[in-house]
N, C-alpha and C. Protein backbone atom coordinates (compact mmCIF):
# COMPACT_ATOMS: atom_id res chain seq x y z
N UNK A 1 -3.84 8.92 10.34
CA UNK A 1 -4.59 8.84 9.11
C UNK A 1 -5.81 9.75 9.25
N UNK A 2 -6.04 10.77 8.24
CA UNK A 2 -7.18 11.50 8.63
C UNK A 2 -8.66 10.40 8.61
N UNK A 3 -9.81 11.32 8.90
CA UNK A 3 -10.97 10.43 9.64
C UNK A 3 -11.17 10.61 7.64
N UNK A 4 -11.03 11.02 6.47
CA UNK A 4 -11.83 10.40 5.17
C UNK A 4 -11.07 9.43 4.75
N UNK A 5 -9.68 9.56 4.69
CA UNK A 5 -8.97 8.19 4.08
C UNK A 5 -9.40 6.77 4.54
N UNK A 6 -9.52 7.07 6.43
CA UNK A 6 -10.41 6.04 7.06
C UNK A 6 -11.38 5.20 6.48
N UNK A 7 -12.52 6.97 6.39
CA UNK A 7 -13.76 6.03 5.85
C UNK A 7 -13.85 5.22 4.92
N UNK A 8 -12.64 6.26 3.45
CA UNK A 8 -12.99 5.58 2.40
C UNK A 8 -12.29 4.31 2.13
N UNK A 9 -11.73 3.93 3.07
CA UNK A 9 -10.95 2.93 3.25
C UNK A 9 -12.00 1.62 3.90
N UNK A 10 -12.20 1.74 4.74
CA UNK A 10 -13.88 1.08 5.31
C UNK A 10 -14.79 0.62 4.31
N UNK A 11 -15.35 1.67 3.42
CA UNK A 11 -16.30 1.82 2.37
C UNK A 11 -15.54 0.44 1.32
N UNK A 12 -14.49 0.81 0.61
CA UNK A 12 -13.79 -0.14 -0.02
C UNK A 12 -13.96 -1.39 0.82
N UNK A 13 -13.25 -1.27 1.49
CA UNK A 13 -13.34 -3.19 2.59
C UNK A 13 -14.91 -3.37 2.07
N UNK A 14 -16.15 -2.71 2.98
CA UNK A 14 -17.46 -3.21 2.82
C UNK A 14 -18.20 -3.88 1.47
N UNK A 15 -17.44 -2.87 0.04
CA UNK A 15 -17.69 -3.04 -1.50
C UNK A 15 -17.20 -4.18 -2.13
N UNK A 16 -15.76 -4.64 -1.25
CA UNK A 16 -15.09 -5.48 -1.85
C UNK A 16 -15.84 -6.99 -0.97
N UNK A 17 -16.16 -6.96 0.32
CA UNK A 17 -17.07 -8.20 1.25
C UNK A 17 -18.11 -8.41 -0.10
N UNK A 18 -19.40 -7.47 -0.18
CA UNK A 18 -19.90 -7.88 -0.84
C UNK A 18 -20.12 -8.89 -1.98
N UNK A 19 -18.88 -8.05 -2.78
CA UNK A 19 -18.82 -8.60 -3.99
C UNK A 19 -17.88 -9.97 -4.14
N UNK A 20 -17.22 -10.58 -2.77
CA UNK A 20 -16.82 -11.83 -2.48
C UNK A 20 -17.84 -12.78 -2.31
N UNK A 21 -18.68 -12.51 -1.23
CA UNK A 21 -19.57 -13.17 -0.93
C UNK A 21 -20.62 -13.07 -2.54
N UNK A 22 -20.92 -12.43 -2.79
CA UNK A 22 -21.76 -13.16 -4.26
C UNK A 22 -20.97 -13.79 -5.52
N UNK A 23 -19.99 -13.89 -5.36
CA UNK A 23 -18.65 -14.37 -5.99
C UNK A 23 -18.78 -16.25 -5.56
N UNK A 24 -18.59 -15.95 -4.26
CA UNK A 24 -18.85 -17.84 -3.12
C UNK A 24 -20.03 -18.19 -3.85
N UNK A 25 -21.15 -16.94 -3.66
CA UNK A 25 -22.65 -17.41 -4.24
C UNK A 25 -22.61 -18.18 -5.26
N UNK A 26 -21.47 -18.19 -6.25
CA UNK A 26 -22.07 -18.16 -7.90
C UNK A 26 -21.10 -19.54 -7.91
N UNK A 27 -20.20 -19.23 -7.61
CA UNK A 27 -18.89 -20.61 -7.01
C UNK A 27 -19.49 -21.53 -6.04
N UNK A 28 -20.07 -21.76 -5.48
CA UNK A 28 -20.43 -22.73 -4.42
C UNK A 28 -21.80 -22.90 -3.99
N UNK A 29 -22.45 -21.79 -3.92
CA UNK A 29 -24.21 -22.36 -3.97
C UNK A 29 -24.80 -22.07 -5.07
N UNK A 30 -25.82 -22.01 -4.44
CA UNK A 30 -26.74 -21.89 -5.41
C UNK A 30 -27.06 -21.13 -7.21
N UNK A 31 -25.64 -19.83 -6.76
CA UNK A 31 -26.20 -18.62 -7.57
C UNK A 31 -26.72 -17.74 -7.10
N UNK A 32 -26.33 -16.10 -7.99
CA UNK A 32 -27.05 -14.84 -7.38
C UNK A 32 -28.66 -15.43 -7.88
N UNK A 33 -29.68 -14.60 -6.88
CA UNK A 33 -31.24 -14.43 -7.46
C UNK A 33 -31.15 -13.43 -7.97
N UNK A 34 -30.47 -12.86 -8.56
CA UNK A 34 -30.22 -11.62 -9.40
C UNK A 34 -28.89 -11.46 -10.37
N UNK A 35 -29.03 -10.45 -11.21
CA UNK A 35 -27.63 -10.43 -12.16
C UNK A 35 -26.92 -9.75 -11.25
N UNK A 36 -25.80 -9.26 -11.81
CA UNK A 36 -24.52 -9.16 -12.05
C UNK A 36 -24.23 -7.65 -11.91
N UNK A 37 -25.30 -6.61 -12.59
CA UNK A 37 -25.63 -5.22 -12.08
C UNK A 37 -26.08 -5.22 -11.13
N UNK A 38 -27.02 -5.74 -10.66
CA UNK A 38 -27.41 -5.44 -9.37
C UNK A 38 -26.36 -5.74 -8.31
N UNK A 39 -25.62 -7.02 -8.42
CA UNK A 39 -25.21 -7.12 -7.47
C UNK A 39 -23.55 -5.46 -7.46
N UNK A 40 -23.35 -5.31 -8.46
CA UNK A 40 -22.58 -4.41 -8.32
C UNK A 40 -22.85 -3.18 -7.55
N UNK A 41 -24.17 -3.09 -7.59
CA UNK A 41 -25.29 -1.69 -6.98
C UNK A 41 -25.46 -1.98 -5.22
N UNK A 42 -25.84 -3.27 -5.53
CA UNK A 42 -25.61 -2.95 -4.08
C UNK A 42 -24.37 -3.25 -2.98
N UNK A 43 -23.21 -3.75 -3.82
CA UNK A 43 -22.04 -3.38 -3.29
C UNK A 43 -21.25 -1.77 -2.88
N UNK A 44 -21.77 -1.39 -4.37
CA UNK A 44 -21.80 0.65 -4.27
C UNK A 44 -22.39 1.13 -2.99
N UNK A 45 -23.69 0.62 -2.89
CA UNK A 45 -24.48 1.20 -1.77
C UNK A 45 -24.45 0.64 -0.36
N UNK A 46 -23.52 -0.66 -0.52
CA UNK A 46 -23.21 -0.77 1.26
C UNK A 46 -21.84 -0.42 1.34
N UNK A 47 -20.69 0.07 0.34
CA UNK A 47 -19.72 0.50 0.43
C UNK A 47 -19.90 2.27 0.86
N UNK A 48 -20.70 2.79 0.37
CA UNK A 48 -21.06 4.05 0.63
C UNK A 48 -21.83 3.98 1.84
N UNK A 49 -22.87 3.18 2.52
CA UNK A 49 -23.28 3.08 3.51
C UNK A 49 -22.55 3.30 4.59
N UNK A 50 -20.97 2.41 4.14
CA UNK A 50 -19.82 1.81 5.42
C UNK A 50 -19.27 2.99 5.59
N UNK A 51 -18.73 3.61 4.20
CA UNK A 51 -18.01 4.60 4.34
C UNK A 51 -18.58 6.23 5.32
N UNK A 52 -20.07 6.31 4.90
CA UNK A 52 -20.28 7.35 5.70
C UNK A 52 -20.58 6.55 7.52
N UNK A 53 -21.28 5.72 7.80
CA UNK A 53 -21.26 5.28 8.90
C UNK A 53 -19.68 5.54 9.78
N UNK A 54 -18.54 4.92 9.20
CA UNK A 54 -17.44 5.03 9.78
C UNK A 54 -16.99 6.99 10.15
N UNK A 55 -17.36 7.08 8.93
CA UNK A 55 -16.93 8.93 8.50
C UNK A 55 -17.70 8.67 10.17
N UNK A 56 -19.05 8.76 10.44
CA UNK A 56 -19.70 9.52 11.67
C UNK A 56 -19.53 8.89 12.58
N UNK A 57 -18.67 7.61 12.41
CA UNK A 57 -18.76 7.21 13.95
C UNK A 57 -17.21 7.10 14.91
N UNK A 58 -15.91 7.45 13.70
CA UNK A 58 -14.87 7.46 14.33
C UNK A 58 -14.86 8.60 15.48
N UNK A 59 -15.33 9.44 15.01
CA UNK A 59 -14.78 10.84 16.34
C UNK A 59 -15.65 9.96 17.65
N UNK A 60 -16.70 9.69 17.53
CA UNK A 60 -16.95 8.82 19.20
C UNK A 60 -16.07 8.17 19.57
N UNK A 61 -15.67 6.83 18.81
CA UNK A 61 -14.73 5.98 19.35
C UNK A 61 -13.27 6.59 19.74
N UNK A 62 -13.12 7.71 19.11
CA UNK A 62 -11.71 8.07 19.33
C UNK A 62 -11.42 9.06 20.47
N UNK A 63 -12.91 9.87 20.96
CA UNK A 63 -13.15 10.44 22.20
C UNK A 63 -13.19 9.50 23.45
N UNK A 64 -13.61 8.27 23.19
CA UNK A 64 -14.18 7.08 23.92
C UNK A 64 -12.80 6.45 24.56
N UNK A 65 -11.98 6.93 23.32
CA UNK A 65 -10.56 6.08 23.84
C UNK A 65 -10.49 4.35 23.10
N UNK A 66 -11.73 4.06 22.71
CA UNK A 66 -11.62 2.67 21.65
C UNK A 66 -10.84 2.74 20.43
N UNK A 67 -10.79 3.56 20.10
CA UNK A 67 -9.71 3.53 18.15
C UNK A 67 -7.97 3.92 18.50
């Protein structure tokens, strides 16, 4: 699998955690302390976070012999 399908594959997983876990939030505790845009924003931005983190960190692990 090349190292972007990877990432953007990563990125997705991280976008989709998010937006579970404030999903439980709204289902089982308390509620977001925020709407519904936001929480979409910052699913974008730890999905893009994940995705470039992974982008830069597979070639180590795969030199390393871990991946």
């Amino acid at each position: 699998m090349s190292r972007e399908k990877s990432a953007l594959l990563w990125g997705a997983i991280g976008l989709l955690v998010v937006l579970v876990g404030g999903q439980a939030l709204v289902l089982v505790g308390p509620g977001l302390p925020f709407g519904f845009a936001a929480l979409f924003a910052l699913a974008a931005v730890v999905g893009a976070v994940v995705a470039a983190a992974s982008y830069g960190l597979e070639h180590r692990l795969t030199r390393k012999g871990q991946a």
